[in-house]
PDB file of N, CA and C in Angstrom:
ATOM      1  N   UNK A   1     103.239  -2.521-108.757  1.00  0.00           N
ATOM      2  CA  UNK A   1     104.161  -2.731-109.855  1.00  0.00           C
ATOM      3  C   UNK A   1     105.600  -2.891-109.335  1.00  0.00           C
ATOM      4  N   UNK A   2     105.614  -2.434-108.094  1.00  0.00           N
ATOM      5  CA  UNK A   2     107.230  -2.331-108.056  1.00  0.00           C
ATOM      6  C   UNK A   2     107.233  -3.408-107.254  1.00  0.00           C
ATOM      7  N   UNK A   3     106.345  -4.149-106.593  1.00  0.00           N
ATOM      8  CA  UNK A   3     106.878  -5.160-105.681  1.00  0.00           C
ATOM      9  C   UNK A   3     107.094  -6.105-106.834  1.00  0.00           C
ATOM     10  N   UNK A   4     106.193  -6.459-108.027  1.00  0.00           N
ATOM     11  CA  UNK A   4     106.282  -7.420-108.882  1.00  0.00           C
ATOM     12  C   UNK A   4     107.265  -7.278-109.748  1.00  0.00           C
ATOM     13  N   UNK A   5     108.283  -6.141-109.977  1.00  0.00           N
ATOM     14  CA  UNK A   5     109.470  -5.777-110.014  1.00  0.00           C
ATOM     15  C   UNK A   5     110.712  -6.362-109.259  1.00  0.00           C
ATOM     16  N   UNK A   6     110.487  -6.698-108.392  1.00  0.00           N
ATOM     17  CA  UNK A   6     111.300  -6.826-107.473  1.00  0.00           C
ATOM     18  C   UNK A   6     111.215  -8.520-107.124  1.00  0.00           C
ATOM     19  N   UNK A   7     110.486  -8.848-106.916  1.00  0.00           N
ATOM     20  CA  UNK A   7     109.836 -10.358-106.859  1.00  0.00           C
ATOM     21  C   UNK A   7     110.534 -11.313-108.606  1.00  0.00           C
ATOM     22  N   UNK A   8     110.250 -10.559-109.541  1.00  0.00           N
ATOM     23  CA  UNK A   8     110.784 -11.162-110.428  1.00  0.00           C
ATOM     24  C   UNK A   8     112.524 -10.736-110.938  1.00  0.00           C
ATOM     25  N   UNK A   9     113.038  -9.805-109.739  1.00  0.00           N
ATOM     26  CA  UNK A   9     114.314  -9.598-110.226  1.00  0.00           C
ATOM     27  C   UNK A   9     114.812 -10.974-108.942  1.00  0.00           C
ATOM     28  N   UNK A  10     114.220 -11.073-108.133  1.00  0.00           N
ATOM     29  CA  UNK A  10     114.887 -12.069-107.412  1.00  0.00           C
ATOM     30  C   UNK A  10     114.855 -13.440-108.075  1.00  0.00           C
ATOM     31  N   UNK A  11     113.450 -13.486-108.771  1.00  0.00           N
ATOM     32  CA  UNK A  11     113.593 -15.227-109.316  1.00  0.00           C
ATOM     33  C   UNK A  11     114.856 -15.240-110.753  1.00  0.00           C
ATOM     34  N   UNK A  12     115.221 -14.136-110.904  1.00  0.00           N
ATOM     35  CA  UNK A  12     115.778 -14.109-112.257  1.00  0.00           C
ATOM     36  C   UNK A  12     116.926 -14.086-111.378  1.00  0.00           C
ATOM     37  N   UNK A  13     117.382 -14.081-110.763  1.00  0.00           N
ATOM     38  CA  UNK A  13     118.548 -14.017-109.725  1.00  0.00           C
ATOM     39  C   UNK A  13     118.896 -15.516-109.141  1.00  0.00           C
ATOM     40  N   UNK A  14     118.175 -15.847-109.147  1.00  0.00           N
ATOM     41  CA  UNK A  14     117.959 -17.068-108.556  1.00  0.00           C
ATOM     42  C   UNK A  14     118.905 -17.938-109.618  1.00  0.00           C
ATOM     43  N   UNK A  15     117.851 -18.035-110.526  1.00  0.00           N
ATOM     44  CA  UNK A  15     117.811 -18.944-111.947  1.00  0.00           C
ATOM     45  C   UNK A  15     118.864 -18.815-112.378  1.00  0.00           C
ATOM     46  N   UNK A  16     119.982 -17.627-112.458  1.00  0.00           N
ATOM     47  CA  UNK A  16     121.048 -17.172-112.844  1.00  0.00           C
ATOM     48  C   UNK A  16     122.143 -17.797-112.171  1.00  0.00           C
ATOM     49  N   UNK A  17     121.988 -17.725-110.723  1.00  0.00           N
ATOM     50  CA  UNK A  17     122.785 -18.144-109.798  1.00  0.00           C
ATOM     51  C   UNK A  17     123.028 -19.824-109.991  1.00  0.00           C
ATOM     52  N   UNK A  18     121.735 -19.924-109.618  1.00  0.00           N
ATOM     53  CA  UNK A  18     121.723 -21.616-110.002  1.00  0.00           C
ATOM     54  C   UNK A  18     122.609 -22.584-111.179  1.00  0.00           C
ATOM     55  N   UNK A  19     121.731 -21.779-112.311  1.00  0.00           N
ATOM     56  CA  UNK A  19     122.308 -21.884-113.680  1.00  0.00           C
ATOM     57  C   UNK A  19     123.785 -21.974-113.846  1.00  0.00           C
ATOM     58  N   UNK A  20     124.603 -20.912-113.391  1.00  0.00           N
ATOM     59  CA  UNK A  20     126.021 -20.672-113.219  1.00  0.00           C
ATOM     60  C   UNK A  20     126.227 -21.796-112.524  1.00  0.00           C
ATOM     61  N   UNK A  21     125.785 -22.411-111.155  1.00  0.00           N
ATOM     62  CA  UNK A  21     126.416 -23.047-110.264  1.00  0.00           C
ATOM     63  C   UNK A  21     126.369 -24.728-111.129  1.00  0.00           C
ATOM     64  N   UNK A  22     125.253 -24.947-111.367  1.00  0.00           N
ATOM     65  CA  UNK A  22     124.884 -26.144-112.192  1.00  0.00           C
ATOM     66  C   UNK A  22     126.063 -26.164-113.477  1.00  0.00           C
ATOM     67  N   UNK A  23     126.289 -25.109-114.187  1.00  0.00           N
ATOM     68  CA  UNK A  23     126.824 -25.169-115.266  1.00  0.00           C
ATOM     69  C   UNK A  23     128.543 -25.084-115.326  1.00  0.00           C
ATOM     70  N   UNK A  24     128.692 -24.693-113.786  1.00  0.00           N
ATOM     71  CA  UNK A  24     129.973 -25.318-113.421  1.00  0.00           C
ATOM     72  C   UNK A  24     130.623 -26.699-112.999  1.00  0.00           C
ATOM     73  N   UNK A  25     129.218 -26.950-111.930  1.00  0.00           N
ATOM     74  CA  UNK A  25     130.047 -28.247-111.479  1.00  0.00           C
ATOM     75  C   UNK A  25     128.848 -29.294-112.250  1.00  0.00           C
ATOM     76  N   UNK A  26     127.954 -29.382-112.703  1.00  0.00           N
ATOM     77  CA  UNK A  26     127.217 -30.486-112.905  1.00  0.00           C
ATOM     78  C   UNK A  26     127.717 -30.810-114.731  1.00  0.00           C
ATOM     79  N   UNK A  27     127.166 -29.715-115.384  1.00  0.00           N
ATOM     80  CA  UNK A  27     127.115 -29.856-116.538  1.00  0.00           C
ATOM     81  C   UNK A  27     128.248 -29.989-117.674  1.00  0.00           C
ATOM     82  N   UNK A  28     129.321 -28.516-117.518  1.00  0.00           N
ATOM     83  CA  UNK A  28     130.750 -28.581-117.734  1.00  0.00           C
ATOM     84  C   UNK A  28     130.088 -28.721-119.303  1.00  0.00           C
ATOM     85  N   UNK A  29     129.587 -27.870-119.907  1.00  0.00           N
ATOM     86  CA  UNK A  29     129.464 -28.052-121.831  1.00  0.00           C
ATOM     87  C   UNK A  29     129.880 -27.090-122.108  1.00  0.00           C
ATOM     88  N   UNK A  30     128.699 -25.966-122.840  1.00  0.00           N
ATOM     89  CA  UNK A  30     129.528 -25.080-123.843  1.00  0.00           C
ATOM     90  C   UNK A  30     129.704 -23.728-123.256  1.00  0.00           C
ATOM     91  N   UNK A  31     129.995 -22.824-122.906  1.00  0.00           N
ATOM     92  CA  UNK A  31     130.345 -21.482-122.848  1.00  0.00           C
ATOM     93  C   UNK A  31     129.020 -20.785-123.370  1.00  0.00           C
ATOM     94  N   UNK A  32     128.540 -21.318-124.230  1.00  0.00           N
ATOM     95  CA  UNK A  32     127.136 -20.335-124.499  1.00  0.00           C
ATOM     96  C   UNK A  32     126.190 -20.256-123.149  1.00  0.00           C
ATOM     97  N   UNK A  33     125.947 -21.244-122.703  1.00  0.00           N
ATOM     98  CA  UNK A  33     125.145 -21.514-121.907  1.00  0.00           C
ATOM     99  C   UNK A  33     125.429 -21.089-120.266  1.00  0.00           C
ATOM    100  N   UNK A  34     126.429 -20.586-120.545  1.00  0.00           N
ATOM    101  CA  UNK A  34     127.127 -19.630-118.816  1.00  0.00           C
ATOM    102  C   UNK A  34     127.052 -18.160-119.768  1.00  0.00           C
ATOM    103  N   UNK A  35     126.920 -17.933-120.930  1.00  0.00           N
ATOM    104  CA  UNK A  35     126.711 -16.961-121.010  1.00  0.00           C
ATOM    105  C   UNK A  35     125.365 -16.676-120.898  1.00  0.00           C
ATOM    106  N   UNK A  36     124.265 -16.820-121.194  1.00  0.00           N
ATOM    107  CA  UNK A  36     123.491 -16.949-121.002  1.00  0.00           C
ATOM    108  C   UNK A  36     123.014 -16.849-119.629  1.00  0.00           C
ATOM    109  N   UNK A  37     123.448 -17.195-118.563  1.00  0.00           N
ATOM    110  CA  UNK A  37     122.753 -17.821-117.475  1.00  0.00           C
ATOM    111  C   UNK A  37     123.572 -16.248-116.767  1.00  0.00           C
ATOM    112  N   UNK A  38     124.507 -16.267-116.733  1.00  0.00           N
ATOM    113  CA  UNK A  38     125.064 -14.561-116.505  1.00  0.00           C
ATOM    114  C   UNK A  38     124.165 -13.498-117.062  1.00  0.00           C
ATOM    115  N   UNK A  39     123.880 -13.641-118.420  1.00  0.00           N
ATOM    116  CA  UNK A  39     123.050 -12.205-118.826  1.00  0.00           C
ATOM    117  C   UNK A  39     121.820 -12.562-117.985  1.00  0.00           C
ATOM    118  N   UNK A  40     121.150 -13.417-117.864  1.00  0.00           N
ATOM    119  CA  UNK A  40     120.062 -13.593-116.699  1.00  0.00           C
ATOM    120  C   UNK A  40     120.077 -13.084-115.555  1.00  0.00           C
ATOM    121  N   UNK A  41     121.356 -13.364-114.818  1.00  0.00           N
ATOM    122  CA  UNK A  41     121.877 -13.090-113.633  1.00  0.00           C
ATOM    123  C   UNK A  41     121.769 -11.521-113.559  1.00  0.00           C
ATOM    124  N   UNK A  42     122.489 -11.021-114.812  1.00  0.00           N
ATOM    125  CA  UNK A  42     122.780  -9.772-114.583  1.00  0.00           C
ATOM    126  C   UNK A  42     121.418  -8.495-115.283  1.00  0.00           C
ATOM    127  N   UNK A  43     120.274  -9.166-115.714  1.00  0.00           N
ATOM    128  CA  UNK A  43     119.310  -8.690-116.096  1.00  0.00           C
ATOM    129  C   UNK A  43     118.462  -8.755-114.475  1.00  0.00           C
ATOM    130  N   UNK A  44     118.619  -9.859-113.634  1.00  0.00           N
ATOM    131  CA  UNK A  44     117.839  -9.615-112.564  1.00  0.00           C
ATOM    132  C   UNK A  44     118.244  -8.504-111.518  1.00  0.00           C
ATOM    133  N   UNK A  45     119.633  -8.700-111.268  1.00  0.00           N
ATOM    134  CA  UNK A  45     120.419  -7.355-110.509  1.00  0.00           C
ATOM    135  C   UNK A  45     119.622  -5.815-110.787  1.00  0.00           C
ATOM    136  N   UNK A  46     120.037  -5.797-112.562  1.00  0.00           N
ATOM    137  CA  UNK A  46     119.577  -4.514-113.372  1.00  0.00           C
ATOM    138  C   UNK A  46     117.791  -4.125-112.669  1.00  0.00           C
ATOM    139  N   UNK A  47     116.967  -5.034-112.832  1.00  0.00           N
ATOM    140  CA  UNK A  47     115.525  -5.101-112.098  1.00  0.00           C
ATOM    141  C   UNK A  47     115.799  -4.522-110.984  1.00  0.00           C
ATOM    142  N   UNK A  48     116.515  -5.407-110.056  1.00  0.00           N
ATOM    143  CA  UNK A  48     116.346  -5.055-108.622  1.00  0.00           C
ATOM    144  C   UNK A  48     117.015  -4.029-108.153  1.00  0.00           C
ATOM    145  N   UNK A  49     117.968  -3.074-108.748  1.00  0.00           N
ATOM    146  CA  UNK A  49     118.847  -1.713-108.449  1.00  0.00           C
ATOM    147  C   UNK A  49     117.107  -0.710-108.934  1.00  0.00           C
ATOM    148  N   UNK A  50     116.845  -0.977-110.568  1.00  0.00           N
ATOM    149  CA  UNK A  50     115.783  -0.106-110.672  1.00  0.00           C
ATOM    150  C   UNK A  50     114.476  -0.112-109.860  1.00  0.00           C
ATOM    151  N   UNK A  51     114.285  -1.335-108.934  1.00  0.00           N
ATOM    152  CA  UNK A  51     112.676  -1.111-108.433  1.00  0.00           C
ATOM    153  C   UNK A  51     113.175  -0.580-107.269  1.00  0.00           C
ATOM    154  N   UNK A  52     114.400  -0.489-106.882  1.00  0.00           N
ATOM    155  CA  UNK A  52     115.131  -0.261-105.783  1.00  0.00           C
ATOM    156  C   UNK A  52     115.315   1.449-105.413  1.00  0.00           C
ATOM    157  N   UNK A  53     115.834   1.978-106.654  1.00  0.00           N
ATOM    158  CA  UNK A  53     116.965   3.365-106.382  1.00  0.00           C
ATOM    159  C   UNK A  53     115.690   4.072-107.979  1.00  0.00           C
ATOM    160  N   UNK A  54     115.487   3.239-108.780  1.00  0.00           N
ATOM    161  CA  UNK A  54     115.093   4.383-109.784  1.00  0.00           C
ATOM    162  C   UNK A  54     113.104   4.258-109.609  1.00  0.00           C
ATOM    163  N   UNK A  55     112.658   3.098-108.921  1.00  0.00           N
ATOM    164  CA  UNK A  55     111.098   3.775-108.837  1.00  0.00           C
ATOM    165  C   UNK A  55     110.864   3.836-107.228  1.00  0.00           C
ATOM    166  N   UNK A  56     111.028   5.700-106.882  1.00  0.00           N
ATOM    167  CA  UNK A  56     111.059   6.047-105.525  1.00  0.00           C
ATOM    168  C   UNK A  56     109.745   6.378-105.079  1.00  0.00           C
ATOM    169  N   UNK A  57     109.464   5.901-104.016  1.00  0.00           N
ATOM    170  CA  UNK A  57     107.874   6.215-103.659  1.00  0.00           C
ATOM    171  C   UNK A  57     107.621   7.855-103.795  1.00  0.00           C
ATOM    172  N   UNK A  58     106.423   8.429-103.952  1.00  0.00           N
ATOM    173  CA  UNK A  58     106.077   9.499-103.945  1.00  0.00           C
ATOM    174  C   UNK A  58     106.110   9.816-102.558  1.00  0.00           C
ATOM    175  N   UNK A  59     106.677  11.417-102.122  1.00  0.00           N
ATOM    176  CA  UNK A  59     105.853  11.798-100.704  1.00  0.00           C
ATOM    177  C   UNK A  59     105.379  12.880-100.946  1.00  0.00           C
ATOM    178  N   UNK A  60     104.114  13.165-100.715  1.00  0.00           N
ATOM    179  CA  UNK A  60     103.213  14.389-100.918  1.00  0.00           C
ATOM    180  C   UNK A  60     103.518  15.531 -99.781  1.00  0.00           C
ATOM    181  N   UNK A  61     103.829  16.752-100.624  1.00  0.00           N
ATOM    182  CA  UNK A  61     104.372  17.537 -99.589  1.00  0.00           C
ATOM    183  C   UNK A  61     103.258  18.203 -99.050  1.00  0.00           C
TER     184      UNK A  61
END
């Protein structure tokens, strides 16, 4: 679970990144649509801090 956590905080990272970059220099329309592509951005980060720091492997003492 946590690798597939992590795997999909990167593609959402990706898509975000992209999105932003496209929606600067290619596209240039509305402001909704960089908003958008930011809350993406910043929903994949949010993933990848939690599969990261908040689901910690067990160690059996």
């Amino acid at each position: 679970m946590r690798e597939f956590i992590k795997i999909t905080a990167f593609v959402l990272i990706i898509i975000g990144t992209l999105g932003l970059l496209l929606n600067e220099f290619a596209w240039e329309q509305s402001s909704s649509r960089t908003i958008i592509f930011a809350v993406v951005d910043f929903v994949g980060l949010v993933n990848l801090a939690f599969a990261h720091y908040g689901m910690r492997e067990k160690t059996e003492a």
